[in-house]
C-alpha atoms as a PDB file:
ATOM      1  CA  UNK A   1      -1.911  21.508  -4.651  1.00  0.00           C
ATOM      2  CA  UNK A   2      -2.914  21.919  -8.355  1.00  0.00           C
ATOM      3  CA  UNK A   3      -3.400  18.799 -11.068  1.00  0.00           C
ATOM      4  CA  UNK A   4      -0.014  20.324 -12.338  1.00  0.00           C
ATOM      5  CA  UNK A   5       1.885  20.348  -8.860  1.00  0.00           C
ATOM      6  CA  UNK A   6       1.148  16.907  -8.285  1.00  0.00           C
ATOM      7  CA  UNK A   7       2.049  15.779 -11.315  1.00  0.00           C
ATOM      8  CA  UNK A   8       5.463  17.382 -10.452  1.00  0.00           C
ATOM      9  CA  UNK A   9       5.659  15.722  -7.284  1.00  0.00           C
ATOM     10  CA  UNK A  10       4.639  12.379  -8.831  1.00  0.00           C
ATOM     11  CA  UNK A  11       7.633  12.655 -10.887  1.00  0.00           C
ATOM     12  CA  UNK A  12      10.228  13.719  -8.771  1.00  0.00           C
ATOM     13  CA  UNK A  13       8.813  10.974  -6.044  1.00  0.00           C
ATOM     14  CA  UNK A  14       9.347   7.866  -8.483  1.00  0.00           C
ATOM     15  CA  UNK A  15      12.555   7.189  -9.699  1.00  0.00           C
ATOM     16  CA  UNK A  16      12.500   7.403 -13.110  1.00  0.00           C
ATOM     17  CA  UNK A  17      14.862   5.384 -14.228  1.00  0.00           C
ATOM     18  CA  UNK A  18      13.829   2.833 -11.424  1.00  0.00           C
ATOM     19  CA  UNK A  19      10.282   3.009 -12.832  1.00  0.00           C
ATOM     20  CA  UNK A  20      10.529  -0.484 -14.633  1.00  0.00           C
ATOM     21  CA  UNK A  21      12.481  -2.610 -11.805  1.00  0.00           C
ATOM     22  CA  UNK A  22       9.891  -0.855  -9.193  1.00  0.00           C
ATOM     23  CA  UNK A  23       6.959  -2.169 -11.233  1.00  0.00           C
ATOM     24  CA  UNK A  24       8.609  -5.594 -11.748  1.00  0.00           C
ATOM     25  CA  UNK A  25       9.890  -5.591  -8.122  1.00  0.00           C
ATOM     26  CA  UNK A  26       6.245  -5.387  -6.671  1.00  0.00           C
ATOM     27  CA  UNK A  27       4.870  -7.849  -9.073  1.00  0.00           C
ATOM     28  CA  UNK A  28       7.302 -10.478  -9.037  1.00  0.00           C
ATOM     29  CA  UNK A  29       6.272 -10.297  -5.084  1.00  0.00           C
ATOM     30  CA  UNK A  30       2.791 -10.286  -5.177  1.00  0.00           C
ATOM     31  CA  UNK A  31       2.635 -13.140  -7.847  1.00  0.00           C
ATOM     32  CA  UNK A  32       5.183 -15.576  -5.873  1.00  0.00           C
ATOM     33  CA  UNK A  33       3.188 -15.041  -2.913  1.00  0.00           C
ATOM     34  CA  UNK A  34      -0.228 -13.457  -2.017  1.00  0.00           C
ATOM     35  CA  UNK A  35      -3.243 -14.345   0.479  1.00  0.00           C
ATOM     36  CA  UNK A  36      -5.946 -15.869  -1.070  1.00  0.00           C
ATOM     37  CA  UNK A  37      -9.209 -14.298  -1.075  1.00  0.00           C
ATOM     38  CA  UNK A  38     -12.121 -16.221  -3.198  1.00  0.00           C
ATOM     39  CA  UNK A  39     -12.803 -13.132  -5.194  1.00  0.00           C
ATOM     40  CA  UNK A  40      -9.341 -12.440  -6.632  1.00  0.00           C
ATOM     41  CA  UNK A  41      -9.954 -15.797  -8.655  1.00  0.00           C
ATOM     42  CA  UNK A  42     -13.495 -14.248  -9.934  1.00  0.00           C
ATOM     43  CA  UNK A  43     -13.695 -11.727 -12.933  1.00  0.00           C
ATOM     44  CA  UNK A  44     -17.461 -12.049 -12.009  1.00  0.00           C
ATOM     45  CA  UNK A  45     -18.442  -8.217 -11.836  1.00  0.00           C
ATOM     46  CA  UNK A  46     -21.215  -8.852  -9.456  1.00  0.00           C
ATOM     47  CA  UNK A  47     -19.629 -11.427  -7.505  1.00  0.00           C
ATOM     48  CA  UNK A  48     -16.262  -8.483  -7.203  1.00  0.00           C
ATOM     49  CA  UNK A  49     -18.934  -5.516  -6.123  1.00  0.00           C
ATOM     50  CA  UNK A  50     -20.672  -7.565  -3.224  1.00  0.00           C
ATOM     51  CA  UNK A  51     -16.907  -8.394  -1.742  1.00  0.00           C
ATOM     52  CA  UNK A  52     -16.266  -4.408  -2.115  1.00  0.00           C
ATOM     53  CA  UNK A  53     -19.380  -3.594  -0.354  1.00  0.00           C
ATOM     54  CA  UNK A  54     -18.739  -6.190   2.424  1.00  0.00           C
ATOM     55  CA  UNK A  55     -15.148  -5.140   2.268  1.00  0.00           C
ATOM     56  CA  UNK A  56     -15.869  -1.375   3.902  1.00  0.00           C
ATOM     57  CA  UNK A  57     -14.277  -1.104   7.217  1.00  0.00           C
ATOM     58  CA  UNK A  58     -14.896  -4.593   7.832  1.00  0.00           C
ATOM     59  CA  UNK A  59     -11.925  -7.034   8.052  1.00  0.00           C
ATOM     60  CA  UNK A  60     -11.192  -9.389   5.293  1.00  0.00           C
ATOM     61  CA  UNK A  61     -11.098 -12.548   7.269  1.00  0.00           C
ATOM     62  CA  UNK A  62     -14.574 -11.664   8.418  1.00  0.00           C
ATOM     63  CA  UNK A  63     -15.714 -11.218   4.893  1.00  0.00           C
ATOM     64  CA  UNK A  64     -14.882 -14.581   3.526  1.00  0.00           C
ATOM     65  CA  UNK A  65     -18.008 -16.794   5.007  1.00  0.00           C
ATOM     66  CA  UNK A  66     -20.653 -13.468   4.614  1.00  0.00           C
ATOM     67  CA  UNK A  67     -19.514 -13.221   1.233  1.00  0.00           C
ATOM     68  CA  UNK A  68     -19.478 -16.989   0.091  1.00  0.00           C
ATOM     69  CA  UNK A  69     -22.929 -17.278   2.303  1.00  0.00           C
ATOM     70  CA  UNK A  70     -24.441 -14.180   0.321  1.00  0.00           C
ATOM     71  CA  UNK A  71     -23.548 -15.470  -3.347  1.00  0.00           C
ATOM     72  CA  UNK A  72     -25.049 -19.205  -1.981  1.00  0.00           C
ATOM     73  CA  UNK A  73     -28.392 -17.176  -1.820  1.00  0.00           C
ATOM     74  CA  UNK A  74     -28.046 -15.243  -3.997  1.00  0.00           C
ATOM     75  CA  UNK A  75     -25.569 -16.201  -6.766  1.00  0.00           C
ATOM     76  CA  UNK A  76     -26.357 -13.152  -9.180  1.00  0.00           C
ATOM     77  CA  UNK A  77     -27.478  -9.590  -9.591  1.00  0.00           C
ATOM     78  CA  UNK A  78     -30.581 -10.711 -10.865  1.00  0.00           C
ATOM     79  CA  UNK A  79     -31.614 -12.875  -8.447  1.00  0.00           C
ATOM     80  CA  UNK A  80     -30.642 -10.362  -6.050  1.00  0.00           C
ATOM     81  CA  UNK A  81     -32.783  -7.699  -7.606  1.00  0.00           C
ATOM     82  CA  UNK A  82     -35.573 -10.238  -7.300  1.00  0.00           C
ATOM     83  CA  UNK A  83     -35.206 -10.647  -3.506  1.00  0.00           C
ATOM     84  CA  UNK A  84     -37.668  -9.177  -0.839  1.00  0.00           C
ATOM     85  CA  UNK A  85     -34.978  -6.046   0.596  1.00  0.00           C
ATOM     86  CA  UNK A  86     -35.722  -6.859   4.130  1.00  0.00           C
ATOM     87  CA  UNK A  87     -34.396 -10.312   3.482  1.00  0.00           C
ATOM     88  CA  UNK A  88     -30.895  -8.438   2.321  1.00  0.00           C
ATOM     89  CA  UNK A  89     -30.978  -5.882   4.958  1.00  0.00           C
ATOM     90  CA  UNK A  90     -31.744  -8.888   7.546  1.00  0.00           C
ATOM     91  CA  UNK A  91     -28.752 -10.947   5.888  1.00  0.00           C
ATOM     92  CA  UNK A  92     -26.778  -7.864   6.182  1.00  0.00           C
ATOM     93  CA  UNK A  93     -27.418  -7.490  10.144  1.00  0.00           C
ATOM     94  CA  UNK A  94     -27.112 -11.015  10.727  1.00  0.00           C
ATOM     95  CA  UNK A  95     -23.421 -10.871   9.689  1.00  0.00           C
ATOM     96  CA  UNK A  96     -22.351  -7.907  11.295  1.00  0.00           C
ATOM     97  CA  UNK A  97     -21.406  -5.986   7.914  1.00  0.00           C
ATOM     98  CA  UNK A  98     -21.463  -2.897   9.438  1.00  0.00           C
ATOM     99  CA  UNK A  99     -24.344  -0.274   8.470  1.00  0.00           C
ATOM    100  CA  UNK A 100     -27.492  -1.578   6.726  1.00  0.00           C
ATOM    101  CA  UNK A 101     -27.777   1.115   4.001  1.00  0.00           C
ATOM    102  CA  UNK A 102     -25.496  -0.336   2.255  1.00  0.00           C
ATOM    103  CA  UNK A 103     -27.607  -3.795   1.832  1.00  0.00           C
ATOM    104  CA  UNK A 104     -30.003  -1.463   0.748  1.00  0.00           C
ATOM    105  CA  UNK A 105     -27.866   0.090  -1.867  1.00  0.00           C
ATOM    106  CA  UNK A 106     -26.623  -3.009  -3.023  1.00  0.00           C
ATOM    107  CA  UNK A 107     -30.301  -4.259  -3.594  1.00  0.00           C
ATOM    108  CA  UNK A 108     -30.933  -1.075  -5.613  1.00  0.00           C
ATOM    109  CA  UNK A 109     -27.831  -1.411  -7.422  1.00  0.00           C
ATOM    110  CA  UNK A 110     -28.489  -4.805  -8.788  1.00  0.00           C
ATOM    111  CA  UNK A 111     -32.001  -3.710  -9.788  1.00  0.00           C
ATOM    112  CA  UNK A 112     -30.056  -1.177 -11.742  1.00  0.00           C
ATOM    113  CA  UNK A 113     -28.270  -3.841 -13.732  1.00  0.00           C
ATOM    114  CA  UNK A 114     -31.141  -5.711 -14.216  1.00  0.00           C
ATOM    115  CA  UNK A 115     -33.740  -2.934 -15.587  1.00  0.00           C
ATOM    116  CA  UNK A 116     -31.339  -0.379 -16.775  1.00  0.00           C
ATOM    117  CA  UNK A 117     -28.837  -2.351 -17.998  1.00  0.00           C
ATOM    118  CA  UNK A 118     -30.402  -5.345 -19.558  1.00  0.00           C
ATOM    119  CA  UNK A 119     -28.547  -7.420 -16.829  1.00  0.00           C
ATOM    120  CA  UNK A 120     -24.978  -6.600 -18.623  1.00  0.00           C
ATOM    121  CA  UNK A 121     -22.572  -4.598 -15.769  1.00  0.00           C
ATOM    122  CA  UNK A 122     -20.719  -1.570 -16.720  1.00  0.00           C
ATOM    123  CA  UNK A 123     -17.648  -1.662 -17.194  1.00  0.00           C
ATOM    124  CA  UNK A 124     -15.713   2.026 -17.399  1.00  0.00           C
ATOM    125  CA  UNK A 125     -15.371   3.386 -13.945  1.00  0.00           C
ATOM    126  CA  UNK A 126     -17.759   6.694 -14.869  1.00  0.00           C
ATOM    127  CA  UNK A 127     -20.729   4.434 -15.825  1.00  0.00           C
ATOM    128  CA  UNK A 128     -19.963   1.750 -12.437  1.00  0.00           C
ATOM    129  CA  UNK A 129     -20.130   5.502 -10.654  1.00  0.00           C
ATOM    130  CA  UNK A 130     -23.848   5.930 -11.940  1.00  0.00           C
ATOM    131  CA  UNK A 131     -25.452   2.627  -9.707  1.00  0.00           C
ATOM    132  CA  UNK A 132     -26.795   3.641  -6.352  1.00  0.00           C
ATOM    133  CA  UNK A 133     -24.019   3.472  -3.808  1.00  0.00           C
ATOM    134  CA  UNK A 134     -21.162   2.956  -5.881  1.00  0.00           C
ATOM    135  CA  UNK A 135     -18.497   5.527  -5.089  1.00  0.00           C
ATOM    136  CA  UNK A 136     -15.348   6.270  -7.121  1.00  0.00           C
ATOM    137  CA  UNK A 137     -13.339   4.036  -5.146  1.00  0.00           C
ATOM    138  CA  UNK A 138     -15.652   1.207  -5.234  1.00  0.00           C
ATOM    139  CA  UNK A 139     -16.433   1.919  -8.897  1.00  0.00           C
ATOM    140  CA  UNK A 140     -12.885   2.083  -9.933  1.00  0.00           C
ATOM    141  CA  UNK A 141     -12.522  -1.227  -7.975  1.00  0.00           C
ATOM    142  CA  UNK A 142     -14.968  -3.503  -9.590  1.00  0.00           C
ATOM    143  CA  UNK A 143     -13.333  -1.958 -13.350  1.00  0.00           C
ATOM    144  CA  UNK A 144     -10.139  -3.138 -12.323  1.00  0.00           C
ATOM    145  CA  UNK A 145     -10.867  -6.463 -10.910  1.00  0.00           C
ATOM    146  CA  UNK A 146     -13.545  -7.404 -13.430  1.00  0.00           C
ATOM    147  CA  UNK A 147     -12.658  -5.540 -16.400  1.00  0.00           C
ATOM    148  CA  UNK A 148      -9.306  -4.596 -15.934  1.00  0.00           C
ATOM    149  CA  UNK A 149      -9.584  -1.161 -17.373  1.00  0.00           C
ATOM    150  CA  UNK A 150      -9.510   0.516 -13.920  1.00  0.00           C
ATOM    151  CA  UNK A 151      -7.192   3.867 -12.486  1.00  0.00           C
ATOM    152  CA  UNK A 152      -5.041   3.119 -10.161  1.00  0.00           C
ATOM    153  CA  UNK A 153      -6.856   2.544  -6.294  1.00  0.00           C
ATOM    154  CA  UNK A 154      -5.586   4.556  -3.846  1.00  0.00           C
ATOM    155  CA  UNK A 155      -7.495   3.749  -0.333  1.00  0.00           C
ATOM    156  CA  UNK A 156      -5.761   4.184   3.261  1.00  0.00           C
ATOM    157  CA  UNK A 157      -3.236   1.416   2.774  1.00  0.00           C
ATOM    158  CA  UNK A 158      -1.929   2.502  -1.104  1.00  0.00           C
ATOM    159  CA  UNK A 159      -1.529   6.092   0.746  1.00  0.00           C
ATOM    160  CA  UNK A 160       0.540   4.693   3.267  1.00  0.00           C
ATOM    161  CA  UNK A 161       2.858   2.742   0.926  1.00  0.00           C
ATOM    162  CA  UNK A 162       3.672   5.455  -1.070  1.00  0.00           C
ATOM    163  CA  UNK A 163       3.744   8.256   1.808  1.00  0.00           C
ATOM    164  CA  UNK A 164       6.397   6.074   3.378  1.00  0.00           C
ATOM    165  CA  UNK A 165       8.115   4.888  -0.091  1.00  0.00           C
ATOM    166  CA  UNK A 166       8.505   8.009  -2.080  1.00  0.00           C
ATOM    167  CA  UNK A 167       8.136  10.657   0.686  1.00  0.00           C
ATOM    168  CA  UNK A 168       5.018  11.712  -1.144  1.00  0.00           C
ATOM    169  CA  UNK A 169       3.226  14.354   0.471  1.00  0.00           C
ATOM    170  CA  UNK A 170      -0.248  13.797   2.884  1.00  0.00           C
ATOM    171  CA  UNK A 171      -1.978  15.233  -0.298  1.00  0.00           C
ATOM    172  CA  UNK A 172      -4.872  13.280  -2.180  1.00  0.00           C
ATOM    173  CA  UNK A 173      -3.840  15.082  -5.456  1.00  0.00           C
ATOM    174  CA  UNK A 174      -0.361  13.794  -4.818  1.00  0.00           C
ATOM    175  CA  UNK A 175      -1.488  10.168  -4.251  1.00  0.00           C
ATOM    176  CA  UNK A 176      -3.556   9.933  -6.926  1.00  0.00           C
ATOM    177  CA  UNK A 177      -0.815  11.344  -9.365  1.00  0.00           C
ATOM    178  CA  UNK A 178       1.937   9.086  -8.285  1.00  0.00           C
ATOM    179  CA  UNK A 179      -0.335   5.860  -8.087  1.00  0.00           C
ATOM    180  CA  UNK A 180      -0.930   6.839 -12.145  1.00  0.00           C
ATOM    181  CA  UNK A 181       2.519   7.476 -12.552  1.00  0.00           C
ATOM    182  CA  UNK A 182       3.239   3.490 -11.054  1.00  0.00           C
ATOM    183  CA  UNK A 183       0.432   2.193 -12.325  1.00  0.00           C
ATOM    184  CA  UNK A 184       1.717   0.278 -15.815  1.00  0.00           C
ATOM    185  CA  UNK A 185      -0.588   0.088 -18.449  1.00  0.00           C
ATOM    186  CA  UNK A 186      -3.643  -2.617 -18.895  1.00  0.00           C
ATOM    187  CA  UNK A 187      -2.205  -3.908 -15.815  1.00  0.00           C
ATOM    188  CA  UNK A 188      -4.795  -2.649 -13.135  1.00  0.00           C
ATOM    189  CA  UNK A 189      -6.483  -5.961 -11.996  1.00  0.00           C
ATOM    190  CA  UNK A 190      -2.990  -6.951 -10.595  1.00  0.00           C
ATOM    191  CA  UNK A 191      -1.213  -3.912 -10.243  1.00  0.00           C
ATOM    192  CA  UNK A 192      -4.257  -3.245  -7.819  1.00  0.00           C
ATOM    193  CA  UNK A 193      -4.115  -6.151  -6.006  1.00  0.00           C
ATOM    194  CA  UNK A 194      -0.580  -5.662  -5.756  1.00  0.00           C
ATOM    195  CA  UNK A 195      -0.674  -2.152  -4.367  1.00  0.00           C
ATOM    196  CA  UNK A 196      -3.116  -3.168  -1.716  1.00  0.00           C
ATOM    197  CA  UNK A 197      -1.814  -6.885  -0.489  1.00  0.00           C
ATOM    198  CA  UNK A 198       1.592  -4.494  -0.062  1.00  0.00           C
ATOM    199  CA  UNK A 199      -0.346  -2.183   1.967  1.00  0.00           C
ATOM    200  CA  UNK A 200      -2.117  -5.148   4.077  1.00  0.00           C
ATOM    201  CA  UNK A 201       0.788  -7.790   4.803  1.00  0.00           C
ATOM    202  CA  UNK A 202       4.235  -6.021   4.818  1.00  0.00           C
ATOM    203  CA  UNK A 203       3.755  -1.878   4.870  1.00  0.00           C
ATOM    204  CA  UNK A 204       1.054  -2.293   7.641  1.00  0.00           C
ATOM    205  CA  UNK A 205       0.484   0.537  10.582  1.00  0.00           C
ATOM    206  CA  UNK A 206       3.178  -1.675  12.134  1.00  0.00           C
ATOM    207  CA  UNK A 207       5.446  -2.228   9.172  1.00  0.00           C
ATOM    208  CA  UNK A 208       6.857  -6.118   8.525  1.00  0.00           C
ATOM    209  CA  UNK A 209       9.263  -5.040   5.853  1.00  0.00           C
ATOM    210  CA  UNK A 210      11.975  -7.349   6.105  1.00  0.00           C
ATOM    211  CA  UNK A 211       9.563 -10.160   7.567  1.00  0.00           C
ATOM    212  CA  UNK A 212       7.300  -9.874   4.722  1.00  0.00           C
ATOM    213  CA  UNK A 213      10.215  -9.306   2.179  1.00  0.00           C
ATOM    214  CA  UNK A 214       8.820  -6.426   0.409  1.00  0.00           C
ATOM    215  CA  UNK A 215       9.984  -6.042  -2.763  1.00  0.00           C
ATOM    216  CA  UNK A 216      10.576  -1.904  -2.261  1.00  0.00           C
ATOM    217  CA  UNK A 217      13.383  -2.135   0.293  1.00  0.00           C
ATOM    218  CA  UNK A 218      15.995  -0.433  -2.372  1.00  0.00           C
ATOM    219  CA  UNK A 219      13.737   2.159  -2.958  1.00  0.00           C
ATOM    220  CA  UNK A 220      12.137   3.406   0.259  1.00  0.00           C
ATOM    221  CA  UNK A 221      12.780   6.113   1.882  1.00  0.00           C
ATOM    222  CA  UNK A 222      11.108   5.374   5.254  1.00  0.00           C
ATOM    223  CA  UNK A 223      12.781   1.782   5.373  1.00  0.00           C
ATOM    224  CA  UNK A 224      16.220   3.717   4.546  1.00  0.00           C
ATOM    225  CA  UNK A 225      15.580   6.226   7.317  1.00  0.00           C
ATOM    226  CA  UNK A 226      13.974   4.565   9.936  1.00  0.00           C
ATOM    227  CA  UNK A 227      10.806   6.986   9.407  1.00  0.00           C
ATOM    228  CA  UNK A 228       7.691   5.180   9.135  1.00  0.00           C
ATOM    229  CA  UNK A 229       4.893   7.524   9.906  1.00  0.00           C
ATOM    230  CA  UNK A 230       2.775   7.934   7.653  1.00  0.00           C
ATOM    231  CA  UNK A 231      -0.951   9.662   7.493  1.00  0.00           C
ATOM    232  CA  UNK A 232      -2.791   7.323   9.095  1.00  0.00           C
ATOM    233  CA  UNK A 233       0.093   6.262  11.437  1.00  0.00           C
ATOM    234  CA  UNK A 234       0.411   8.615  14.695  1.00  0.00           C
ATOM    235  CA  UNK A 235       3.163  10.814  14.780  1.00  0.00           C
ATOM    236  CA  UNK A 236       6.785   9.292  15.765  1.00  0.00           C
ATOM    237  CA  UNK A 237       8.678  11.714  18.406  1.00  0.00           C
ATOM    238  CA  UNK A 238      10.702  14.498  16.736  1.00  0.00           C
ATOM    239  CA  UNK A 239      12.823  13.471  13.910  1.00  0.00           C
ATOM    240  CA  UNK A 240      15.497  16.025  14.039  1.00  0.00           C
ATOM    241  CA  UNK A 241      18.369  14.485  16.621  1.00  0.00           C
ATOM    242  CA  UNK A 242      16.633  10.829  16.586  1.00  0.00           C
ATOM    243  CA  UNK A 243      18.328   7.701  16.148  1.00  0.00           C
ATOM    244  CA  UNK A 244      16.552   7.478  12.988  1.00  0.00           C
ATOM    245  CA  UNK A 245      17.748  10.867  11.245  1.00  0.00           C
ATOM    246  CA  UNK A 246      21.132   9.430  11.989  1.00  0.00           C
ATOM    247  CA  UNK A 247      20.722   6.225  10.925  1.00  0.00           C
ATOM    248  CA  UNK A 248      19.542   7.853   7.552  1.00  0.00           C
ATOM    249  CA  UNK A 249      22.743  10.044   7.241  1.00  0.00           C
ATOM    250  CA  UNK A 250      24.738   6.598   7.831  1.00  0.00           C
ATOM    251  CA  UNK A 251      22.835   5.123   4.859  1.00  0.00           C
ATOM    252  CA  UNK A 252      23.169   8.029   2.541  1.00  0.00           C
ATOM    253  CA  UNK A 253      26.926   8.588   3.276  1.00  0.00           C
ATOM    254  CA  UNK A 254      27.982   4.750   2.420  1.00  0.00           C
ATOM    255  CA  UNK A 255      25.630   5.197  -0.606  1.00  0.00           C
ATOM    256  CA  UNK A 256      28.215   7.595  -1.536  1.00  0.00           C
ATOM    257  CA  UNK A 257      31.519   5.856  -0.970  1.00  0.00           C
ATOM    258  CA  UNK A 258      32.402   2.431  -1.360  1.00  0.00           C
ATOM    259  CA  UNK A 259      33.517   1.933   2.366  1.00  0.00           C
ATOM    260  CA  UNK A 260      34.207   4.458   5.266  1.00  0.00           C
ATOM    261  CA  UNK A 261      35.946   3.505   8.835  1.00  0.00           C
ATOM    262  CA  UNK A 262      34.226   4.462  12.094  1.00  0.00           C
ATOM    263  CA  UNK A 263      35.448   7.826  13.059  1.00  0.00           C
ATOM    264  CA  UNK A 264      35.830   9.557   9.589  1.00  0.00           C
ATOM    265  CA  UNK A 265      31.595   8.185   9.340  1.00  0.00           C
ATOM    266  CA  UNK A 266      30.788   9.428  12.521  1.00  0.00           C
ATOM    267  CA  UNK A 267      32.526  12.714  12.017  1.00  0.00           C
ATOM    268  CA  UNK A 268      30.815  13.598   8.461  1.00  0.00           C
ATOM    269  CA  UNK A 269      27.359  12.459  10.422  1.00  0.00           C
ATOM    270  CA  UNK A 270      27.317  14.788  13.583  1.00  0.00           C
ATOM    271  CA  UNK A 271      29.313  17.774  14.114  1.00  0.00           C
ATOM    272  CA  UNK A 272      29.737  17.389  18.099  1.00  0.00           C
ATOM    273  CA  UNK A 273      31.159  13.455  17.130  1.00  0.00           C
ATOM    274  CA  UNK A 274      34.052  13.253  19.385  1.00  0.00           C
ATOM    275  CA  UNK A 275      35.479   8.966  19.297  1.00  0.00           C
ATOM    276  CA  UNK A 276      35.615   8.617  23.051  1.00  0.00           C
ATOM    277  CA  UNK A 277      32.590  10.845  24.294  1.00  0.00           C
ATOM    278  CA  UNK A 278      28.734  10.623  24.387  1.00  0.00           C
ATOM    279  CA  UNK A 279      28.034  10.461  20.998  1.00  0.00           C
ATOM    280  CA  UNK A 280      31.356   8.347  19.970  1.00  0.00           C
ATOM    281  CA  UNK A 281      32.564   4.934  19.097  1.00  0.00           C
ATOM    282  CA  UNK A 282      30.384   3.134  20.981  1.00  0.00           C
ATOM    283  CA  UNK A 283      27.278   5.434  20.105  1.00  0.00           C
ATOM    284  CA  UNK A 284      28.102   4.712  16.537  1.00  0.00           C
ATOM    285  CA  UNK A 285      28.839   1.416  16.586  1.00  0.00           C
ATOM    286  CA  UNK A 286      24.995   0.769  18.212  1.00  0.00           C
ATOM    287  CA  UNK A 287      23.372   2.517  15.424  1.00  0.00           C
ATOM    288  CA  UNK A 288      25.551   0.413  13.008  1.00  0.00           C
ATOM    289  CA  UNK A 289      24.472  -2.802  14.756  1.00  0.00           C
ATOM    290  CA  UNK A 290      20.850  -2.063  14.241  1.00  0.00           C
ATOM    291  CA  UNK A 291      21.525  -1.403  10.362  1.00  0.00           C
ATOM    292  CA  UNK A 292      23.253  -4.548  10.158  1.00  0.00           C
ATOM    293  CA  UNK A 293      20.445  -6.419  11.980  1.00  0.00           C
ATOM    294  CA  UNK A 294      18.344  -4.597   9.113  1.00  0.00           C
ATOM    295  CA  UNK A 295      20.591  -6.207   6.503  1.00  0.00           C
ATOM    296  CA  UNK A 296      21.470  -2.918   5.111  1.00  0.00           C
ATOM    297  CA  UNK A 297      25.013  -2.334   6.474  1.00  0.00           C
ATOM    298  CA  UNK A 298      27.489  -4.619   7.090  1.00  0.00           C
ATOM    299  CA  UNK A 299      30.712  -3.784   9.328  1.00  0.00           C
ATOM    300  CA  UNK A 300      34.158  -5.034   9.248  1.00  0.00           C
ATOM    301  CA  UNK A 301      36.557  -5.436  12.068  1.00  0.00           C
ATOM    302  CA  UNK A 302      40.588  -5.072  11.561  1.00  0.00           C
ATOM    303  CA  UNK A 303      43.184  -5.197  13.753  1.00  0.00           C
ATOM    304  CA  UNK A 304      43.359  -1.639  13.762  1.00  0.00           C
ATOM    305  CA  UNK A 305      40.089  -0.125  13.004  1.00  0.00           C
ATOM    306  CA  UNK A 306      36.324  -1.026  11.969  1.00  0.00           C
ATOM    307  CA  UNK A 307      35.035   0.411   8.571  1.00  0.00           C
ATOM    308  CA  UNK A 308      31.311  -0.203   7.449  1.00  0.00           C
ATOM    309  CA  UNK A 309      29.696  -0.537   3.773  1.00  0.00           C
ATOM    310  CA  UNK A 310      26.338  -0.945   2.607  1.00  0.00           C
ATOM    311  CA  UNK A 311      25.353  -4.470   1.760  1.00  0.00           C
END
């Protein structure tokens, strides 16, 4: 996929004219309610690139006590520079942060700051890029948190939000261009943070959408039909014929008219709907149960009939 493609598909995966409420949706969210984490309350660059370090493929509640343990010892880059790098790399082991190397390139790194830089950080992502182990991701990272002049981050869990939530394709050009697209300007330290506590608390491998309230319910198109793979998610069993392709067609269709009773819905959904066979009344009325339970349809019952309408 070219620059150009995914800029396309970018813009035909946002709503446009949604683009403000989604960007006020996810913020509103994140600022009402968020996990605490010691370095979201630090602009500290040094203090932001140690928790990114610890941070790779190492859980977050693990990180906490390393991290607040590390900065006791060695509260900034310069004393770090100054330390013996065994001492680090022993730290590092000690704490089970995963492969020593990068102890090693976080020693360097701070030596960087400290001789190259006159002890002052960088602060655009292309200059973070240039100290020793410091990878785009991580770079862009420690510009958004610290400096807030970051690109938007797109790691496993942004990818999953908006594979699921705008059908974007399993393409890294895509991503990128549709996390720029959200991303609203000099925002990046929260929109970040945003993006990612998403990813970690309500869009998870398992997703906890309506148990973690997330704030893109209108707007998704997994939540709306019933779809959640996503790239780092294991394939679902074959969508055409599944509960969930027809629980997506129910959505759709209601989106379309105000209110439609049971046998004209299931009718327009499946071609072989016949009221009183297999795939009937009682086949329908199932799959409209579970979309009520979701709080996206609700149903009515007359004396004569049962019509449904989106909530």
């Amino acid at each position: 996929m070219t620059d150009e493609d995914a800029s396309q598909a970018a813009t035909a995966a946002v709503p446009a004219d949604d683009l403000a409420s989604i960007r006020d949706a996810l913020l509103s969210w994140y600022e009402a309610d968020h996990r605490e984490f010691p370095w979201r309350e630090t602009d500290d660059p040094y203090e932001i690139l140690v928790s990114e370090v610890m941070s790779q493929q190492t859980q977050l509640g693990r990180v906490v006590d390393a991290w607040e343990d590390f900065l006791d010892r060695w509260p900034t880059a310069a004393d770090l520079s100054a330390a013996d790098r065994a001492d680090v790399v022993a730290f590092w082991s000690d704490h089970s942060l995963g492969y020593n190397n990068r102890a090693r390139y976080l020693h360097e790194a701070a030596r960087q700051v400290s001789e190259e830089y006159d002890g002052e950080f960088p602060q655009t992502p292309e200059e973070l890029s240039e100290l020793m182990g410091v990878g785009p991701y991580t770079a862009n990272a420690v510009a958004s948190f610290a400096f807030n002049n970051g690109n938007a981050v797109v790691d496993t869990n942004v990818k999953r939000v908006l594979y699921r939530a705008f059908d974007v394709a399993d393409d890294d050009a895509a991503f990128e261009a549709t996390a720029a697209e959200l991303l609203p300007a000099g925002e990046s330290r929260v929109w970040n943070n945003a993006m990612m506590e998403l990813g970690g608390v309500a869009c998870e491998k398992k997703p906890r959408c309506d148990e973690a309230g997330c704030p893109w319910r209108e707007w998704c198109h997994a939540y709306q039909t019933g779809d959640f793979t996503a790239p780092d998610v294991p394939t679902q069993p074959s969508f055409e014929g599944s509960r969930r392709q027809f629980r997506g067609r129910i959505v759709r269709l209601l989106g379309e008219h105000d209110e439609m009773d049971l046998d004209t819905l299931g009718h327009r959904i499946r071609v072989d709907y016949t009221p009183d066979g297999e795939h009937g009344r009682e086949w329908l009325r199932d799959l409209l149960s579970d979309l009520s339970e979701d709080g996206l349809v609700q149903v009515e019952e007359g004396d004569d009939q049962i019509s449904a309408r989106l909530r």
